[in-house]
Protein backbone atom coordinates (compact mmCIF):
# COMPACT_ATOMS: atom_id res chain seq x y z
CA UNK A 1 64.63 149.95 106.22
CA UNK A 2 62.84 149.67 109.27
CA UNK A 3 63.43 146.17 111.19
CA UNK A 4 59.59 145.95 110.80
CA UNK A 5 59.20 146.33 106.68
CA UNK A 6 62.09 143.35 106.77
CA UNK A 7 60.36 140.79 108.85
CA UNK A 8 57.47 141.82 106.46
CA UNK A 9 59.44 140.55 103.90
CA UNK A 10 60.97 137.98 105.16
CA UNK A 11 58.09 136.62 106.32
CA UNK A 12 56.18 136.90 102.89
CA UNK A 13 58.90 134.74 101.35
CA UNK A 14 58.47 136.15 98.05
CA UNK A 15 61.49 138.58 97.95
CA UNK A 16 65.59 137.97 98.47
CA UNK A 17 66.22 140.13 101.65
CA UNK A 18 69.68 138.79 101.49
CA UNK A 19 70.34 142.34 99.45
CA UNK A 20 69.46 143.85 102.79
CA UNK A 21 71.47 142.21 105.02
CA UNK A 22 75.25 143.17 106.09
CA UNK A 23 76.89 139.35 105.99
CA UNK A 24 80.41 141.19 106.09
CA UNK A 25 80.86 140.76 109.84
CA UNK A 26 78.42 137.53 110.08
CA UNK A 27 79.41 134.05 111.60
CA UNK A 28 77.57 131.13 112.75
CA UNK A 29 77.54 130.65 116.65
CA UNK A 30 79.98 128.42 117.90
CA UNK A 31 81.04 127.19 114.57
CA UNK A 32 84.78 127.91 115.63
CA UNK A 33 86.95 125.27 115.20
CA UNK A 34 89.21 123.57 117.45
CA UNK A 35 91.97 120.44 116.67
CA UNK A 36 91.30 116.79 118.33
CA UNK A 37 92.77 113.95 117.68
CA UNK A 38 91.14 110.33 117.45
CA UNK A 39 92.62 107.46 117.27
CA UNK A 40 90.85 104.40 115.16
CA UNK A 41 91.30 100.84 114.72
CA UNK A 42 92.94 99.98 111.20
CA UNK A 43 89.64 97.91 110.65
CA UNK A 44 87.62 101.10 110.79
CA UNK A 45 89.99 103.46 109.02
CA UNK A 46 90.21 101.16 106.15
CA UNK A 47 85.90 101.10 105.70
CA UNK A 48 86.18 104.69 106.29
CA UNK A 49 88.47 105.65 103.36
CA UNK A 50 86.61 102.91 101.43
CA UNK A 51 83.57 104.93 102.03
CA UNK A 52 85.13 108.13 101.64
CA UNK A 53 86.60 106.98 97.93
CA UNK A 54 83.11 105.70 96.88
CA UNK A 55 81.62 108.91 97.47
CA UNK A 56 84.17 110.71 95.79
CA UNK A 57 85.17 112.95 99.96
CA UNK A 58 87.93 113.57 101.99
CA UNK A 59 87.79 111.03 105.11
CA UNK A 60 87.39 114.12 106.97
CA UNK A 61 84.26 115.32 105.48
CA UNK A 62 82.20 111.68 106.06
CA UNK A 63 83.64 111.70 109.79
CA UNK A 64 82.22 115.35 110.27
CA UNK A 65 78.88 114.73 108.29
CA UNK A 66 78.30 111.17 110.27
CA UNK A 67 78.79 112.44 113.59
CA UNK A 68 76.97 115.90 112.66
CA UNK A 69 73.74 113.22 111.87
CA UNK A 70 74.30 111.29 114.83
CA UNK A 71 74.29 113.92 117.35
CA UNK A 72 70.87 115.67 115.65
CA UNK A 73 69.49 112.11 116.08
CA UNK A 74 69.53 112.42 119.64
């Protein structure tokens, strides 16, 4: 399929080109990861795991999705 006929498609947004893609080999740009390490107060650890426990996520998972919205803020 030419490059052309899948814009088309795309572009329609009536038909899955995912079926025409080759994800194999696909990766989001600089989505690597790399280790840090943060130190907290106690104070803040504690209202993050409290928070973490009422919505039923790992602590790291809220830090992640709270900074991710706080950086697209700015």
């Amino acid at each position: 399929m030419k490059a052309e006929d899948l814009d088309k498609l795309f572009d329609s947004g009536e038909v899955d080109i995912t079926p025409y893609l080759e994800l194999s080999q696909s990766h989001r740009p600089d989505h690597d990861l790399k280790r840090v390490n943060v130190d907290f107060p106690i104070w803040m650890l504690r209202e993050i795991d409290q928070t973490a426990k009422r919505l039923g996520v790992p602590r790291q998972s809220l830090i992640k999705v709270w900074l991710a919205e706080r950086l697209t803020q700015q």
